[in-house]
PDB file of N, CA and C in Angstrom:
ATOM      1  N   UNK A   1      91.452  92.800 101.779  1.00  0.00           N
ATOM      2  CA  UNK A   1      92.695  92.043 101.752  1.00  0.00           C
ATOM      3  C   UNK A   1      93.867  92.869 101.237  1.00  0.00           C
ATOM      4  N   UNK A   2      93.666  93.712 100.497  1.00  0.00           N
ATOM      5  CA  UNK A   2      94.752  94.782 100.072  1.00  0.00           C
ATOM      6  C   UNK A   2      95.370  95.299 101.102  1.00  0.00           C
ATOM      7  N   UNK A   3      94.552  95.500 102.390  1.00  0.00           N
ATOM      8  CA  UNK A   3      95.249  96.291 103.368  1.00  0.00           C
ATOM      9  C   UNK A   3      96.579  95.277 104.005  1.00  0.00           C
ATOM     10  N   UNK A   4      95.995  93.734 104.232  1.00  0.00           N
ATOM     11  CA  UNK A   4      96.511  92.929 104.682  1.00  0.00           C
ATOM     12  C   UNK A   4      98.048  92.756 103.881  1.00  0.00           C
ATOM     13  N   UNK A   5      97.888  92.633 102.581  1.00  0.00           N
ATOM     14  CA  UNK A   5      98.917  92.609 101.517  1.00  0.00           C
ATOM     15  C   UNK A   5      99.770  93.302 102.021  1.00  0.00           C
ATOM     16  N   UNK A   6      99.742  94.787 102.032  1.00  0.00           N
ATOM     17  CA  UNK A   6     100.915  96.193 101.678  1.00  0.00           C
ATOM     18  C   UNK A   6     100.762  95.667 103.266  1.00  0.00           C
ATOM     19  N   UNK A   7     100.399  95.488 104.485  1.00  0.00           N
ATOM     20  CA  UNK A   7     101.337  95.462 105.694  1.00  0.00           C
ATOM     21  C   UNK A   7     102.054  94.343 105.963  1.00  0.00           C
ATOM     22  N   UNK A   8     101.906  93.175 105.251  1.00  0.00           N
ATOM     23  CA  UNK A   8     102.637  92.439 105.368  1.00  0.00           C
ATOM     24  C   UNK A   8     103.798  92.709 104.780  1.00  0.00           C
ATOM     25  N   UNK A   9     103.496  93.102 103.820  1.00  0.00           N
ATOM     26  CA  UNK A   9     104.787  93.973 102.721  1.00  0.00           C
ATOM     27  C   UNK A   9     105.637  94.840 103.266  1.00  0.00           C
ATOM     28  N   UNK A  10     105.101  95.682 104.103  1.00  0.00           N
ATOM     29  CA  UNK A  10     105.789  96.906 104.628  1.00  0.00           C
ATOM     30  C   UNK A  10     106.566  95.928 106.069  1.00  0.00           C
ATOM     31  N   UNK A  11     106.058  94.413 106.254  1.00  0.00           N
ATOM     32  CA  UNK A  11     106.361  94.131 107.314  1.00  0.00           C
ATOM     33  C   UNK A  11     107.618  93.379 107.267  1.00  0.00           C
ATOM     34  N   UNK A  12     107.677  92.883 105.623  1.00  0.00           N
ATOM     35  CA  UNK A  12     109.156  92.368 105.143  1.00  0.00           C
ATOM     36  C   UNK A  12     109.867  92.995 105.322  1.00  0.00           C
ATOM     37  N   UNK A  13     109.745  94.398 104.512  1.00  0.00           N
ATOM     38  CA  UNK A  13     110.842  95.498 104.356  1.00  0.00           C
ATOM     39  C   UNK A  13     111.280  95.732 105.568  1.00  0.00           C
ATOM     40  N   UNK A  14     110.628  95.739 107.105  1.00  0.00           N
ATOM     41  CA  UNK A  14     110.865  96.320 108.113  1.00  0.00           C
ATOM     42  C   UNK A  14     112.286  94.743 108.784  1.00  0.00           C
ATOM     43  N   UNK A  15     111.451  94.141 108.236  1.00  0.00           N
ATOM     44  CA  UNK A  15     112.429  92.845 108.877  1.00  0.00           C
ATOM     45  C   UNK A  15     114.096  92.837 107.995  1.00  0.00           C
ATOM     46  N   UNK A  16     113.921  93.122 106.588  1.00  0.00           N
ATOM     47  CA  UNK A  16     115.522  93.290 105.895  1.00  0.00           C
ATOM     48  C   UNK A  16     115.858  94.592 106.586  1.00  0.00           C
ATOM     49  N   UNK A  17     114.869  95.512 106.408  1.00  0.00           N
ATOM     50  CA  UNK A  17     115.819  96.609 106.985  1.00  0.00           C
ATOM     51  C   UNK A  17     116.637  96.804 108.645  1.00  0.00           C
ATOM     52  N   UNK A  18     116.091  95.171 109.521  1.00  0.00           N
ATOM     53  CA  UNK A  18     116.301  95.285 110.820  1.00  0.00           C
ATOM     54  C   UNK A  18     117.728  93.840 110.376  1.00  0.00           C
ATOM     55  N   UNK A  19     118.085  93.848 109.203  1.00  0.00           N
ATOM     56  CA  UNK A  19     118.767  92.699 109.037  1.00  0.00           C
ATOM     57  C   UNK A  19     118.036  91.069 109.833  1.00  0.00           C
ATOM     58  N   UNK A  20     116.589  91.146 109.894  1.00  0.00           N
ATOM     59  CA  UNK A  20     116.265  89.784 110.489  1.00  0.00           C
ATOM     60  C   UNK A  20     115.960  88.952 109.582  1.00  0.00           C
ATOM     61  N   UNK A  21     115.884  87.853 109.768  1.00  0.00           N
ATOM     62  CA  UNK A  21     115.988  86.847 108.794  1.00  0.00           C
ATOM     63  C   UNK A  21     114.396  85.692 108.716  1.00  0.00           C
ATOM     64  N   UNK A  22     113.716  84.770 108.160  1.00  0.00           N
ATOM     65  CA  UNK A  22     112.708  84.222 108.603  1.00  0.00           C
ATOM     66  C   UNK A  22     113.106  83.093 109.342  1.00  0.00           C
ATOM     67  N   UNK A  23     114.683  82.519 109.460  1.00  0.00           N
ATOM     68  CA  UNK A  23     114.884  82.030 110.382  1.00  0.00           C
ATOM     69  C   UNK A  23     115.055  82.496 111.823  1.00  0.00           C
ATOM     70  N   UNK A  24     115.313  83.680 111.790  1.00  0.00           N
ATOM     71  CA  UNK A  24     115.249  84.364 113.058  1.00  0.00           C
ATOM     72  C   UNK A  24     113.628  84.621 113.538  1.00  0.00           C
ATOM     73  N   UNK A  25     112.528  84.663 112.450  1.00  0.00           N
ATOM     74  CA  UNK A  25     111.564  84.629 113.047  1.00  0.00           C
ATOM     75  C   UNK A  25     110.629  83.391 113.540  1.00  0.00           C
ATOM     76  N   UNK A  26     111.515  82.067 112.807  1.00  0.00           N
ATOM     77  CA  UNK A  26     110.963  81.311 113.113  1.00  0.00           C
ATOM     78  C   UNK A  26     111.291  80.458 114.661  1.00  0.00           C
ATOM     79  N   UNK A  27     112.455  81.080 115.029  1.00  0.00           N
ATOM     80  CA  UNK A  27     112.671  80.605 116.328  1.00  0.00           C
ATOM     81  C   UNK A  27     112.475  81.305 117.226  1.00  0.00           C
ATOM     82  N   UNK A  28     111.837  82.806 117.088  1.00  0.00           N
ATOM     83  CA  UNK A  28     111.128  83.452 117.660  1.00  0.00           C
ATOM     84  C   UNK A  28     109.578  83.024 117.962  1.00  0.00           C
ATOM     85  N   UNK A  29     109.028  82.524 116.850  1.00  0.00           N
ATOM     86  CA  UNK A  29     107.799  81.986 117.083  1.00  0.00           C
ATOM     87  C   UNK A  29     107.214  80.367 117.163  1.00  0.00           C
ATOM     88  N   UNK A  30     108.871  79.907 117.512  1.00  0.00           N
ATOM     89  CA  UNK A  30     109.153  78.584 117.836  1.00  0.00           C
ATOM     90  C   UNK A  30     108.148  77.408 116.298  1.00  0.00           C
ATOM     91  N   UNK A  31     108.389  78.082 115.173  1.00  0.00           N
ATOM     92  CA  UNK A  31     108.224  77.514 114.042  1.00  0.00           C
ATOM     93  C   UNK A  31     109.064  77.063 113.619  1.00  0.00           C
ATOM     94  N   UNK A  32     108.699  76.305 112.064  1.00  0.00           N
ATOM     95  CA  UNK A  32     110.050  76.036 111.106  1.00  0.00           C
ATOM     96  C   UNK A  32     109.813  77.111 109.898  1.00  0.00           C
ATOM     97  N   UNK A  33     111.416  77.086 109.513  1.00  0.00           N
ATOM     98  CA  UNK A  33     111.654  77.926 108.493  1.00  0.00           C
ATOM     99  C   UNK A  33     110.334  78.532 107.163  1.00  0.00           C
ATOM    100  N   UNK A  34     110.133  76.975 107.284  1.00  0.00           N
ATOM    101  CA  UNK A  34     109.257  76.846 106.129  1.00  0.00           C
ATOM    102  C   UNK A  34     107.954  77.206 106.602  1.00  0.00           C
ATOM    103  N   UNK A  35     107.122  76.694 107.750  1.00  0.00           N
ATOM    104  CA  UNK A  35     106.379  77.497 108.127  1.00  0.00           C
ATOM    105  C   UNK A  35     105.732  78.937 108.434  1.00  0.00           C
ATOM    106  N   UNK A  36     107.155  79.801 108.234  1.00  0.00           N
ATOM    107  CA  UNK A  36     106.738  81.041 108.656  1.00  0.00           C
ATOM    108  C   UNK A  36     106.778  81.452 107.022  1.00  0.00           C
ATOM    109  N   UNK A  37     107.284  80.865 106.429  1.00  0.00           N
ATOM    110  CA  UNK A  37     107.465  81.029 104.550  1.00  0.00           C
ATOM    111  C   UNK A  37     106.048  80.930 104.350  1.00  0.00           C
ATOM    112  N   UNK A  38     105.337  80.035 105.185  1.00  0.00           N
ATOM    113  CA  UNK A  38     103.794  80.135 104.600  1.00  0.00           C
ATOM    114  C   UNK A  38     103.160  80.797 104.894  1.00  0.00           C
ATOM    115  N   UNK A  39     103.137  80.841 106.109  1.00  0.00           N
ATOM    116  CA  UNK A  39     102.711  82.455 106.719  1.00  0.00           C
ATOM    117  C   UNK A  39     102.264  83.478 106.209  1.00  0.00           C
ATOM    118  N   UNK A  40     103.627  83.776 105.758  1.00  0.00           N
ATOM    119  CA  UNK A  40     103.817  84.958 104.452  1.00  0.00           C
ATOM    120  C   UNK A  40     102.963  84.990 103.696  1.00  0.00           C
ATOM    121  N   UNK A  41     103.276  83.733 102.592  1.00  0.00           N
ATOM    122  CA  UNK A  41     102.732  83.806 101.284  1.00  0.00           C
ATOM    123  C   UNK A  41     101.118  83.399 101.304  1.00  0.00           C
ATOM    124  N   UNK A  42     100.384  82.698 102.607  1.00  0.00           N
ATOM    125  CA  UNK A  42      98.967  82.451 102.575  1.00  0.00           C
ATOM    126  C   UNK A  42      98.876  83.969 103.292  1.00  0.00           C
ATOM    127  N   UNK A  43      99.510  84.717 103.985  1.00  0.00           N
ATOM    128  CA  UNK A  43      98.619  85.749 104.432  1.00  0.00           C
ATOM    129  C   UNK A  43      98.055  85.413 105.256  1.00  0.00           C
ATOM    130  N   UNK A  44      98.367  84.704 106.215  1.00  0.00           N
ATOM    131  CA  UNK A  44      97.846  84.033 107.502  1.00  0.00           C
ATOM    132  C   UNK A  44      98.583  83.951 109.281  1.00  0.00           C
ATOM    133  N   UNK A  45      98.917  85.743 109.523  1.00  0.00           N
ATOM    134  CA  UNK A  45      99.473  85.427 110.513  1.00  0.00           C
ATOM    135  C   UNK A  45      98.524  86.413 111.723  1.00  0.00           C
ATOM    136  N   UNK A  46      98.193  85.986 113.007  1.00  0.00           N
ATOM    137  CA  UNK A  46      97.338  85.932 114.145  1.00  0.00           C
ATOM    138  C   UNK A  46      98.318  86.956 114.523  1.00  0.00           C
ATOM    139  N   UNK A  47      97.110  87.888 115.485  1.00  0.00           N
ATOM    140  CA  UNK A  47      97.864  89.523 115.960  1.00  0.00           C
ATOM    141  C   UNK A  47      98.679  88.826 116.729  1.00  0.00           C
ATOM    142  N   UNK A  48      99.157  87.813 117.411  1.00  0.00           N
ATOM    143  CA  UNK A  48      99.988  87.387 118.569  1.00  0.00           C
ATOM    144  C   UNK A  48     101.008  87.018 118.179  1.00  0.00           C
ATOM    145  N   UNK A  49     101.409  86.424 116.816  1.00  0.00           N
ATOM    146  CA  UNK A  49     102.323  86.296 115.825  1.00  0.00           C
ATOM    147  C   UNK A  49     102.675  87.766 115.291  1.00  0.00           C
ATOM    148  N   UNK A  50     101.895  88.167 114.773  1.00  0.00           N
ATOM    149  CA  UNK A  50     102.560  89.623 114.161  1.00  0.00           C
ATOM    150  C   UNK A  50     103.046  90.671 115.640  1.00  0.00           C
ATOM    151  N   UNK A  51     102.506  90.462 116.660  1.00  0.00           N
ATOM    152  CA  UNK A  51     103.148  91.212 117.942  1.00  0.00           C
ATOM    153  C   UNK A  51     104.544  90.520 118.200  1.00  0.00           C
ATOM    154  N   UNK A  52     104.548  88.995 118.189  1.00  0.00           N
ATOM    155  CA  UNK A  52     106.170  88.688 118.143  1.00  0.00           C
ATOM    156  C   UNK A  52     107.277  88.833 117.499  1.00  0.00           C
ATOM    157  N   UNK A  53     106.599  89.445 116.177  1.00  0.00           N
ATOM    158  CA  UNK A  53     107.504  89.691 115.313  1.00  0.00           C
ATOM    159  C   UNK A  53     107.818  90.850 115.111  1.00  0.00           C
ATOM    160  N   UNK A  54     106.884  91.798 115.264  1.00  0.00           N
ATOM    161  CA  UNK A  54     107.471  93.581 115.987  1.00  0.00           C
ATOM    162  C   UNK A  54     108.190  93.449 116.883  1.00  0.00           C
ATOM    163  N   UNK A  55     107.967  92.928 117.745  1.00  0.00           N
ATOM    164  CA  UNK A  55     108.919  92.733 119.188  1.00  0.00           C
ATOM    165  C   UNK A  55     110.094  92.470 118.671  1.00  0.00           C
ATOM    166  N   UNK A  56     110.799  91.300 117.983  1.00  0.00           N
ATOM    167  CA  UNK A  56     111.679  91.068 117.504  1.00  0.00           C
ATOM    168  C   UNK A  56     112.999  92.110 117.305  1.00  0.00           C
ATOM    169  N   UNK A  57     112.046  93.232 116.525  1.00  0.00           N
ATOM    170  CA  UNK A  57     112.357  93.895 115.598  1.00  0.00           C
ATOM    171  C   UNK A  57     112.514  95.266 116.725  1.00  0.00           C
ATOM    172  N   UNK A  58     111.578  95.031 117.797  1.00  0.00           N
ATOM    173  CA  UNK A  58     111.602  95.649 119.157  1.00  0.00           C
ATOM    174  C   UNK A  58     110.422  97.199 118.673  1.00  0.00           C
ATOM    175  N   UNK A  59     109.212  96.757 118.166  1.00  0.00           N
ATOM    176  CA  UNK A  59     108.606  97.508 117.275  1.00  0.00           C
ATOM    177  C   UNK A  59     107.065  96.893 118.206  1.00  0.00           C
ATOM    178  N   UNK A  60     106.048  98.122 117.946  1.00  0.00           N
ATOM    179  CA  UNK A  60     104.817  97.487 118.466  1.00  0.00           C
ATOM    180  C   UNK A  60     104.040  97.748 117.016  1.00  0.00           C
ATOM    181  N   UNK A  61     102.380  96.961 116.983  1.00  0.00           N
ATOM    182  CA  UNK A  61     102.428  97.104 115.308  1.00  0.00           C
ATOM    183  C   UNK A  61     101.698  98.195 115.289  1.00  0.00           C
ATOM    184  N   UNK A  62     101.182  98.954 116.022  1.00  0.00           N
ATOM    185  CA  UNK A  62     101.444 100.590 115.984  1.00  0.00           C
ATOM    186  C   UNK A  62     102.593 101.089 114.736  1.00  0.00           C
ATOM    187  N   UNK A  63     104.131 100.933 115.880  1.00  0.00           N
ATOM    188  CA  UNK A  63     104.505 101.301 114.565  1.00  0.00           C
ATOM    189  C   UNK A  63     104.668 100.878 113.134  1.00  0.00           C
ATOM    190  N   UNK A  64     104.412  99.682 112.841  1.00  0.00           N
ATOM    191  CA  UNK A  64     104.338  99.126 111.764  1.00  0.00           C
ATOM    192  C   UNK A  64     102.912  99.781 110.651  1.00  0.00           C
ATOM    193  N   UNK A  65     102.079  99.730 111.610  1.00  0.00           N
ATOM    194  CA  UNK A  65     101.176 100.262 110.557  1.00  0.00           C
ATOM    195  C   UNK A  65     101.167 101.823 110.570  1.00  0.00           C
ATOM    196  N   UNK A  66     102.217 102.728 111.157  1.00  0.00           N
ATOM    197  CA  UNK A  66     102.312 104.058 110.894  1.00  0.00           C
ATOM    198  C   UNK A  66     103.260 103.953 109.723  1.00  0.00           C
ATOM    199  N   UNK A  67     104.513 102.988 109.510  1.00  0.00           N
ATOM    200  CA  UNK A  67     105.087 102.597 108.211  1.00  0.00           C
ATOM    201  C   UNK A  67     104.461 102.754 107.137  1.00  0.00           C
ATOM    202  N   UNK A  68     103.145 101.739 107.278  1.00  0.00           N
ATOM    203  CA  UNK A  68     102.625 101.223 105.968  1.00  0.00           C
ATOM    204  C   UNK A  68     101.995 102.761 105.625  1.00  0.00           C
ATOM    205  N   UNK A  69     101.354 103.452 106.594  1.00  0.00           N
ATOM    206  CA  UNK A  69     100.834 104.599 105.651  1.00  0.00           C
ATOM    207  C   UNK A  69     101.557 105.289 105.602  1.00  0.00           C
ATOM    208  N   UNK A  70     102.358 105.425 106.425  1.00  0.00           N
ATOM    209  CA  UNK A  70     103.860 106.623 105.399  1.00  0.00           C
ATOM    210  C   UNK A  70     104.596 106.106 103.848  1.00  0.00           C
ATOM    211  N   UNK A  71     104.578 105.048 103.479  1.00  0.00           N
ATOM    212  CA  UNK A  71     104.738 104.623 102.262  1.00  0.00           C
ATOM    213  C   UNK A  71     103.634 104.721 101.393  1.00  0.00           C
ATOM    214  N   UNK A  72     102.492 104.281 102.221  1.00  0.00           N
ATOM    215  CA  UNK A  72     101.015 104.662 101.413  1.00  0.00           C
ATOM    216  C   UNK A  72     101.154 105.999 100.588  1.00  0.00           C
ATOM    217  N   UNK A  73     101.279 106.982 101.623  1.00  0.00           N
ATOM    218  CA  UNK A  73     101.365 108.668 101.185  1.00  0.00           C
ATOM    219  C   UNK A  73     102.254 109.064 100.773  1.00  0.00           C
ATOM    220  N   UNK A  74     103.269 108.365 100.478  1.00  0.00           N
ATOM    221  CA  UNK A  74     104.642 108.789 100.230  1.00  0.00           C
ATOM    222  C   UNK A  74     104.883 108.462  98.377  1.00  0.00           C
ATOM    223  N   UNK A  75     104.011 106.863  98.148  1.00  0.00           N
ATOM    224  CA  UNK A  75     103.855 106.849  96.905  1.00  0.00           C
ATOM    225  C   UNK A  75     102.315 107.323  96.095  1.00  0.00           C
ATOM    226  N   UNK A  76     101.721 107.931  96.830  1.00  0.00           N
ATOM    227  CA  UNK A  76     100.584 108.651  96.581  1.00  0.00           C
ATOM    228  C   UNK A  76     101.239 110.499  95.940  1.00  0.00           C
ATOM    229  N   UNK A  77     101.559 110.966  97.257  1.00  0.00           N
ATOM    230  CA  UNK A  77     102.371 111.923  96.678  1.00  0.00           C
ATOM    231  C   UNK A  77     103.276 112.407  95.965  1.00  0.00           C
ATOM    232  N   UNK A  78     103.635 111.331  95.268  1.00  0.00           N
ATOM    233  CA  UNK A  78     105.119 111.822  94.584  1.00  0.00           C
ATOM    234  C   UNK A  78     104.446 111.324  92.792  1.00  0.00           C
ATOM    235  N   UNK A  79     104.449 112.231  91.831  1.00  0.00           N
ATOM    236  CA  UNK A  79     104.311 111.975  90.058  1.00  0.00           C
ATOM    237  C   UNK A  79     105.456 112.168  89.507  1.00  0.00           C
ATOM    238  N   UNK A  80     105.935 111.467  88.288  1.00  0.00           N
ATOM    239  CA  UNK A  80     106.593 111.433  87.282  1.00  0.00           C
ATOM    240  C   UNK A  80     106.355 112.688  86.629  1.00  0.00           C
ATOM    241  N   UNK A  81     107.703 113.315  85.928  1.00  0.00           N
ATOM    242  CA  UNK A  81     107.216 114.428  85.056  1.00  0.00           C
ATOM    243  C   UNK A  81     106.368 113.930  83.702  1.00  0.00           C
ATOM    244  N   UNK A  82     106.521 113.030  83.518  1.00  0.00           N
ATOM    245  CA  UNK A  82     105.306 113.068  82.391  1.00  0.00           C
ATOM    246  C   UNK A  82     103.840 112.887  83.093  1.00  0.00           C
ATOM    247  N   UNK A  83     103.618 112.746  84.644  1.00  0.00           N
ATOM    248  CA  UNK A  83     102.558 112.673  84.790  1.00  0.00           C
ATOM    249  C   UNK A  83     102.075 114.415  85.321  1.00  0.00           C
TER     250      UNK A  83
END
């Protein structure tokens, strides 16, 4: 489930950084607002849902999950000088 977590995570960031909104995804996936809010927070969305929502974003989840491990490795690689 960790994996599930950080791509959903990486899948927010991808949506502020595309300025989309969860109302924009919810009329994309012909939901309500609040529905896709649950989505989220149960961790419960079907590859056909997460493909509409790359699309959106005009993204396949290819690239989404090349995201998540470039952040993976990105905060893997990098220490604090006290570390």
């Amino acid at each position: 489930m960790a994996q599930t977590n950080e791509l959903l995570e990486t899948l927010k960031k991808l949506l502020k950084r595309h300025n989309k909104t969860y109302a924009e995804v919810a009329e994309r996936l012909e939901l309500s607002e609040a529905s896709v809010k649950r989505l989220f927070s149960e961790q419960n969305l079907s590859l056909q849902r997460l493909d509409c929502i790359c699309a959106l974003m005009d993204l396949e989840i290819s690239d989404l999950v090349r995201e998540m491990s470039a952040e993976q490795e990105h905060a893997i690689s990098e220490l604090s000088h006290a570390q």
